[in-house]
C-alpha atoms as a PDB file:
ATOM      1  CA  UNK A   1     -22.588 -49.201  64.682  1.00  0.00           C
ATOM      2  CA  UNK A   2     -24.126 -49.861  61.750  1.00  0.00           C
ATOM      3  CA  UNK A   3     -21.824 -47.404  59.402  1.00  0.00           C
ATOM      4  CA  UNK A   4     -18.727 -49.068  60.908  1.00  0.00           C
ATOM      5  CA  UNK A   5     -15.787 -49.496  58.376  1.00  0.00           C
ATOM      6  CA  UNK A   6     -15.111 -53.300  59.597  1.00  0.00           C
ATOM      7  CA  UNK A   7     -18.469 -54.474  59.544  1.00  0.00           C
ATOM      8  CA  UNK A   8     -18.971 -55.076  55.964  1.00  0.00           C
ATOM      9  CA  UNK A   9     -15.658 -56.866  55.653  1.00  0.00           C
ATOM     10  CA  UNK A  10     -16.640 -58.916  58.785  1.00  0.00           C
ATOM     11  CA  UNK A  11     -20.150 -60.378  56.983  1.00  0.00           C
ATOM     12  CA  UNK A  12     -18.316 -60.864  53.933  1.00  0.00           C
ATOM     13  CA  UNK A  13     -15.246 -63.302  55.871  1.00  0.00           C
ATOM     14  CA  UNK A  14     -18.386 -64.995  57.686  1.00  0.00           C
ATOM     15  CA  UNK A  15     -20.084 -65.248  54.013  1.00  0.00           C
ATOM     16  CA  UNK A  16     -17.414 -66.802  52.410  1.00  0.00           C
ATOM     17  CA  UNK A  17     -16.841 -69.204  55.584  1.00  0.00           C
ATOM     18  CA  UNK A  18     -21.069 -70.134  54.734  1.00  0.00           C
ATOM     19  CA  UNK A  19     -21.213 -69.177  58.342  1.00  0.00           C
ATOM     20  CA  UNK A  20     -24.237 -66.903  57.219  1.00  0.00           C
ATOM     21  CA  UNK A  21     -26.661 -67.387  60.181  1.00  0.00           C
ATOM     22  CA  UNK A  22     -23.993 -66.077  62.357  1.00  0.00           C
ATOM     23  CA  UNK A  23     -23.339 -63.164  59.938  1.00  0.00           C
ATOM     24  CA  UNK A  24     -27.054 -62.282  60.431  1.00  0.00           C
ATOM     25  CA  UNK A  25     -27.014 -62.239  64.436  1.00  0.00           C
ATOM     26  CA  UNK A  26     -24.126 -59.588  64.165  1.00  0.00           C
ATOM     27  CA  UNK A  27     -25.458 -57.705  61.452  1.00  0.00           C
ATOM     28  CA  UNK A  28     -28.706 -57.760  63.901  1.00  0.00           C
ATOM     29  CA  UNK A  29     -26.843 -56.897  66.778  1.00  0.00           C
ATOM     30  CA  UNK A  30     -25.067 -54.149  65.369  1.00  0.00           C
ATOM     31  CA  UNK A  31     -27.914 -52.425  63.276  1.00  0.00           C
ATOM     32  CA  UNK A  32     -29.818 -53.048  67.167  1.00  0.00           C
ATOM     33  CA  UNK A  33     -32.344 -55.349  64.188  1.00  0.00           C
ATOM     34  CA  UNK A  34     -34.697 -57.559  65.820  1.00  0.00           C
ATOM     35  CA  UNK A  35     -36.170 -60.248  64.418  1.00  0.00           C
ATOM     36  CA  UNK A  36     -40.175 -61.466  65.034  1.00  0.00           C
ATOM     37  CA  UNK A  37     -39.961 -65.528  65.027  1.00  0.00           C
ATOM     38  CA  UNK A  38     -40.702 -67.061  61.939  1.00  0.00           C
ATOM     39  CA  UNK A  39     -39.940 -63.571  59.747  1.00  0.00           C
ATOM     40  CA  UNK A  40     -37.710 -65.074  56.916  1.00  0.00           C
ATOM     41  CA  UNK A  41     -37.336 -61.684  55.134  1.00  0.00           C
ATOM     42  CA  UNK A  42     -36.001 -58.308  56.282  1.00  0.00           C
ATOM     43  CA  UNK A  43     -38.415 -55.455  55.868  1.00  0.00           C
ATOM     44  CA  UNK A  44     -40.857 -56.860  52.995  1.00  0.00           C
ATOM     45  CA  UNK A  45     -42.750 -53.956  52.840  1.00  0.00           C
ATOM     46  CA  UNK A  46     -39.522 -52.009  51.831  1.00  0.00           C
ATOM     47  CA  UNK A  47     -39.874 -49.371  54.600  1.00  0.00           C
ATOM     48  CA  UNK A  48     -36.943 -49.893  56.630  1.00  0.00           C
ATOM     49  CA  UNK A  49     -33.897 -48.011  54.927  1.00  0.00           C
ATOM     50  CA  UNK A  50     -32.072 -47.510  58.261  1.00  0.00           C
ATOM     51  CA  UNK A  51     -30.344 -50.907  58.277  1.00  0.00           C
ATOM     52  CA  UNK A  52     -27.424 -51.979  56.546  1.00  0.00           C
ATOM     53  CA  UNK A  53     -27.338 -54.453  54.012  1.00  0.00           C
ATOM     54  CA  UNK A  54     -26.301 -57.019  53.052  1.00  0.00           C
ATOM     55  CA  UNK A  55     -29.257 -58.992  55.360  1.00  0.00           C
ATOM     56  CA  UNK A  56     -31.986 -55.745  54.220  1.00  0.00           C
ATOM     57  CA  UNK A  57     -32.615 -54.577  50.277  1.00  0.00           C
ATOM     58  CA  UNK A  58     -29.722 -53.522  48.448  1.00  0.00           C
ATOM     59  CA  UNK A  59     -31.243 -50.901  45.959  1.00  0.00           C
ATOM     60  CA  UNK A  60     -29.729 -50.368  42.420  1.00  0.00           C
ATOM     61  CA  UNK A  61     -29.575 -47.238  40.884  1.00  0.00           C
ATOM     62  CA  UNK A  62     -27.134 -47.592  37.794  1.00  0.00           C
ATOM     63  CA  UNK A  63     -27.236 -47.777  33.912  1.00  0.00           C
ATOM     64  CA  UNK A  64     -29.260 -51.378  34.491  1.00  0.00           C
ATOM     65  CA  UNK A  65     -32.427 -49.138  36.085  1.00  0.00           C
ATOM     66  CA  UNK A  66     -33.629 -47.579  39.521  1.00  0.00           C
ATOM     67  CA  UNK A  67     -35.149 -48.983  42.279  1.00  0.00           C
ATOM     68  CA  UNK A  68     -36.361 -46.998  45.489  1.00  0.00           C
ATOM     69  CA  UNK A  69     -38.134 -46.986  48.404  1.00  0.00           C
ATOM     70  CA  UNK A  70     -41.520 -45.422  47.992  1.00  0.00           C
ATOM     71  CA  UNK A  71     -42.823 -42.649  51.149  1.00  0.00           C
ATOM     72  CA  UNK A  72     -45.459 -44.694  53.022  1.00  0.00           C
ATOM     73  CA  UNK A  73     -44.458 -48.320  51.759  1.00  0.00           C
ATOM     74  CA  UNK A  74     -43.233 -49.935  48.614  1.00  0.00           C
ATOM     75  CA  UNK A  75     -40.544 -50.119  46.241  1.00  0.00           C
ATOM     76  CA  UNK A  76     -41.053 -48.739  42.596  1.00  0.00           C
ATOM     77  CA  UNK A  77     -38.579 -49.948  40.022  1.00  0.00           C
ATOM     78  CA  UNK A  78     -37.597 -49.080  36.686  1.00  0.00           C
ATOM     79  CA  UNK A  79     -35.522 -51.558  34.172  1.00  0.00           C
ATOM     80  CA  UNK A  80     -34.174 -49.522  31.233  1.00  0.00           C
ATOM     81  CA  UNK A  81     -34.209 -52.827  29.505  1.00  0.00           C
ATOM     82  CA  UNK A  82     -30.624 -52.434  28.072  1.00  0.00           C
ATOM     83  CA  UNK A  83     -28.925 -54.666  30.165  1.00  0.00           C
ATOM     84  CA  UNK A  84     -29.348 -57.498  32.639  1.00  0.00           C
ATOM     85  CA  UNK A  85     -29.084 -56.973  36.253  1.00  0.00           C
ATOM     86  CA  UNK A  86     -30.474 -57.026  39.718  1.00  0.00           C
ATOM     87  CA  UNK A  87     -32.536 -54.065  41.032  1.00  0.00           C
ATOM     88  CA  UNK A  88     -33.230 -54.908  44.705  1.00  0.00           C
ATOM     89  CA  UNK A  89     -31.540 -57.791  45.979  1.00  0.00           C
ATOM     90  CA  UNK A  90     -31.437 -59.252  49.954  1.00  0.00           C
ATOM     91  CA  UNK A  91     -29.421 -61.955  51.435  1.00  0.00           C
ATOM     92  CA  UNK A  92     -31.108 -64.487  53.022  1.00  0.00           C
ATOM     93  CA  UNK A  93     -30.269 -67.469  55.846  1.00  0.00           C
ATOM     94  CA  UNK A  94     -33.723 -69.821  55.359  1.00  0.00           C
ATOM     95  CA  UNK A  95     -33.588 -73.553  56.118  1.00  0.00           C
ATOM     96  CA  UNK A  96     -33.865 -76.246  53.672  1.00  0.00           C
ATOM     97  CA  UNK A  97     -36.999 -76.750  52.415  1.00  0.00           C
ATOM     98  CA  UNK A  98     -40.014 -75.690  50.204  1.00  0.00           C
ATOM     99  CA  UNK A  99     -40.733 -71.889  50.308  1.00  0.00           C
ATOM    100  CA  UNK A 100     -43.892 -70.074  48.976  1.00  0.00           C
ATOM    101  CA  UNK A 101     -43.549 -65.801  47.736  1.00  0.00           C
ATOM    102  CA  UNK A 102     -46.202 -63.744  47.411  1.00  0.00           C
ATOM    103  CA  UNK A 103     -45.883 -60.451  45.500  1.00  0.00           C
ATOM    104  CA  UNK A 104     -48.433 -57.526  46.299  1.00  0.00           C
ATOM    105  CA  UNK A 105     -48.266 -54.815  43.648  1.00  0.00           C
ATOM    106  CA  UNK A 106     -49.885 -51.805  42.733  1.00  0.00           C
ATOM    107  CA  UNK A 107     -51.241 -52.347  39.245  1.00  0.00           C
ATOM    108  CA  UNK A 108     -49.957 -54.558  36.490  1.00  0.00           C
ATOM    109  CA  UNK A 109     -46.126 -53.952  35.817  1.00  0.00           C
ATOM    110  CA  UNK A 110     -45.431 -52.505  32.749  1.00  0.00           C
ATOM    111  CA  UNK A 111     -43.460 -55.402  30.430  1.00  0.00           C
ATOM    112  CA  UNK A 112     -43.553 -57.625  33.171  1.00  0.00           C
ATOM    113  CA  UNK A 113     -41.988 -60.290  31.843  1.00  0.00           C
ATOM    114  CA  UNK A 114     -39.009 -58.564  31.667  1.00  0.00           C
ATOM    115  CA  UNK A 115     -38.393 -58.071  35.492  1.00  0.00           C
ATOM    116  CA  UNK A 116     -38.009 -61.489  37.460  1.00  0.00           C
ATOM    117  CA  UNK A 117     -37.832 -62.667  41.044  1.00  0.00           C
ATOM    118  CA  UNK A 118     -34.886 -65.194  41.658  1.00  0.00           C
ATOM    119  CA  UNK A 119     -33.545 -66.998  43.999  1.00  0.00           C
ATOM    120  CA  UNK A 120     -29.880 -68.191  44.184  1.00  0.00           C
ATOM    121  CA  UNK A 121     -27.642 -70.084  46.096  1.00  0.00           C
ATOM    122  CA  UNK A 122     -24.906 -67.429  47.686  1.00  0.00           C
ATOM    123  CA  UNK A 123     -21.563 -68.860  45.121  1.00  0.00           C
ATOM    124  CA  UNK A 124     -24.203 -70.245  42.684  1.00  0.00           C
ATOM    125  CA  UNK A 125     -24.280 -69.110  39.392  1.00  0.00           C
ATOM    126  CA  UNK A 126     -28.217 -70.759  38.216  1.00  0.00           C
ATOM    127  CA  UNK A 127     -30.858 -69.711  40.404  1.00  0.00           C
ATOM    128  CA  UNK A 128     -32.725 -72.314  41.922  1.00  0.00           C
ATOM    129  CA  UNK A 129     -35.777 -70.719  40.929  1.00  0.00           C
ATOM    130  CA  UNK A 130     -36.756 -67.424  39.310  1.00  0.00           C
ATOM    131  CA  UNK A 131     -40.469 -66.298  38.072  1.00  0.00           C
ATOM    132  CA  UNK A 132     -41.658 -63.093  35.996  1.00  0.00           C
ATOM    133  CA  UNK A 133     -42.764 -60.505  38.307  1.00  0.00           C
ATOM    134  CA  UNK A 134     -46.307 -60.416  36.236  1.00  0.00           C
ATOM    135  CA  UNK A 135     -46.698 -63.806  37.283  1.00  0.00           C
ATOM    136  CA  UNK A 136     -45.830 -63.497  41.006  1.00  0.00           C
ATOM    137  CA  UNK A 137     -48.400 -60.781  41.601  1.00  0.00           C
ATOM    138  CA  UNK A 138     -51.013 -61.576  43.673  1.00  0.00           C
ATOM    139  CA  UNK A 139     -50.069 -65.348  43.210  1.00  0.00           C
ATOM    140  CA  UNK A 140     -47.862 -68.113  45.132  1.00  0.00           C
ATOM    141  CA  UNK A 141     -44.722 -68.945  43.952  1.00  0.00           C
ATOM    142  CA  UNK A 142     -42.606 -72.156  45.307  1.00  0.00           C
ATOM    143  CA  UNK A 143     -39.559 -72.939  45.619  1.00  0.00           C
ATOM    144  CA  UNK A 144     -37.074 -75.529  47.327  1.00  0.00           C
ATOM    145  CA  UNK A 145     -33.732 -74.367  49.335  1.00  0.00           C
ATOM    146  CA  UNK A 146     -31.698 -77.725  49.553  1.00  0.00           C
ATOM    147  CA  UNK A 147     -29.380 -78.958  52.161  1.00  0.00           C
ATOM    148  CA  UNK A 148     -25.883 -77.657  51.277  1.00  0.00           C
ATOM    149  CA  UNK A 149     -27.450 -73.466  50.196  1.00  0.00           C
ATOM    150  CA  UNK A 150     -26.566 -71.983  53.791  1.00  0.00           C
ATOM    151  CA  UNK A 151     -26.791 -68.604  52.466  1.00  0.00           C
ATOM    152  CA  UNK A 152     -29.423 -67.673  49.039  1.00  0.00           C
ATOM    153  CA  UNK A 153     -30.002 -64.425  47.582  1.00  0.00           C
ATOM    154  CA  UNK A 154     -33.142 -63.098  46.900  1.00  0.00           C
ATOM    155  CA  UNK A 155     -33.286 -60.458  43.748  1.00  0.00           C
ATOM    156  CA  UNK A 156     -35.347 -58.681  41.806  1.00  0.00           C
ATOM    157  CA  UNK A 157     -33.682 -58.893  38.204  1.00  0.00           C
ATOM    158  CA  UNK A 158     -34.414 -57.105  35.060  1.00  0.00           C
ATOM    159  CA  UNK A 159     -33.769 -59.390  31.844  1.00  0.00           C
ATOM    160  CA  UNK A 160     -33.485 -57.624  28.412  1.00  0.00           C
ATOM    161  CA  UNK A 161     -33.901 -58.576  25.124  1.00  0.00           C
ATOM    162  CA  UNK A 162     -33.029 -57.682  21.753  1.00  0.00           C
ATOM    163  CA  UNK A 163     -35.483 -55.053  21.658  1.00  0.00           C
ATOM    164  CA  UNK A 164     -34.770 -52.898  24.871  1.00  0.00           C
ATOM    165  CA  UNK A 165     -37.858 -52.380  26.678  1.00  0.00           C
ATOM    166  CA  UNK A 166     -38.204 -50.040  29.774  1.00  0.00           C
ATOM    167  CA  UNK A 167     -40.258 -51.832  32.639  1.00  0.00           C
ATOM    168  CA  UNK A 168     -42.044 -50.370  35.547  1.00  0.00           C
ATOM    169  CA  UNK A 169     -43.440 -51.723  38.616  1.00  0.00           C
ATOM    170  CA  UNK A 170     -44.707 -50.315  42.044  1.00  0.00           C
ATOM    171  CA  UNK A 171     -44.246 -53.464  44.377  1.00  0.00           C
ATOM    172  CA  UNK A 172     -45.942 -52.994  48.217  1.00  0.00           C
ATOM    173  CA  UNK A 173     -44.357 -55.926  49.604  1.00  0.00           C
ATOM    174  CA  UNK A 174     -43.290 -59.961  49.524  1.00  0.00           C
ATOM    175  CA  UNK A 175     -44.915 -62.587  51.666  1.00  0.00           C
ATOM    176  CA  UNK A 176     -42.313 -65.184  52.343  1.00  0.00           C
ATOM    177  CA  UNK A 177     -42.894 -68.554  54.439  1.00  0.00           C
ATOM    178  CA  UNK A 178     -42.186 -72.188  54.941  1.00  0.00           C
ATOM    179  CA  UNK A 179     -44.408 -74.665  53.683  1.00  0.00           C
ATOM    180  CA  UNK A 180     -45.397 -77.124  56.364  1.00  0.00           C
ATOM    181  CA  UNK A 181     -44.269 -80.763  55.372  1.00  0.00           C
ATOM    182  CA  UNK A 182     -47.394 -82.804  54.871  1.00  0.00           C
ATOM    183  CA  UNK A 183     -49.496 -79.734  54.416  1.00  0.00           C
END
């Protein structure tokens, strides 16, 4: 099942072998996780705590800030602003090419600049992309997976400064897809 003490080490092996895809089917499998065609990520409206991660939101709760699921749908976050870290992060197994987010939030995040979405290349230390959250609401962001990224992690990261700054957002959900070539 899902709780079972070997599957975590068994998606981590398959990880570090960048056999991700097939990490995904058996996390699926297992957590009995099906998968609409053309859904690229797990549970985007954050209601879905009953699967595993590392393929659904890993939530942070730690001296970097909180993140939780909200009753009804949602995450809200908090970033102390003290130190740098992710707050809600999800694997990821999407094809290479150019990838459009949308954020839907309740209101305007409090110090928005200081939370980002990233993405990264699973072994990478850049991101290939990353964007402040208060300029992902409500608008597209792109962003291009290349050829040799089989697995990328998708986070929501809190980045302080040298005045710490608590942040706060209420985020409803992400709209990932693939852009069309030629569209």
């Amino acid at each position: 099942g899902p709780s079972s003490a070997w599957l975590a080490p068994l998606l981590d092996s398959l990880g570090k072998a960048g056999q991700f895809a097939r990490a995904r089917a058996i996390w699926a499998s297992v957590g009995h996780v099906h998968f609409d065609r053309g859904v690229l990520v797990f549970d985007p409206d954050f209601t879905r705590s009953d699967a595993p991660p590392p393929f659904n939101w890993t939530l942070t709760s730690s001296t970097v800030g909180l993140a939780e699921r909200q009753r009804g749908a949602g995450l809200h976050v908090i970033f102390y602003g003290q130190e740098d870290g992710a707050l809600a992060s999800e694997l990821l197994v999407l094809r290479p090419g150019i990838y459009r987010l949308t954020t839907v939030a309740v209101g305007s995040p409090t110090n928005g600049d200081a939370l980002l979405w990233a993405v990264t290349c699973v072994g990478g230390k850049e991101p290939l992309a990353s964007i402040p959250l208060s300029a992902a609401v409500g608008r597209a962001w792109s962003f291009t997976i290349p050829a040799d990224c089989p697995g990328q992690r998708l986070e929501l990261f809190g980045s302080s400064s040298d005045i710490p700054k608590q942040s706060e957002a209420t985020i409803r959900g992400i709209i990932l897809v693939q852009e069309t070539p030629g569209a």
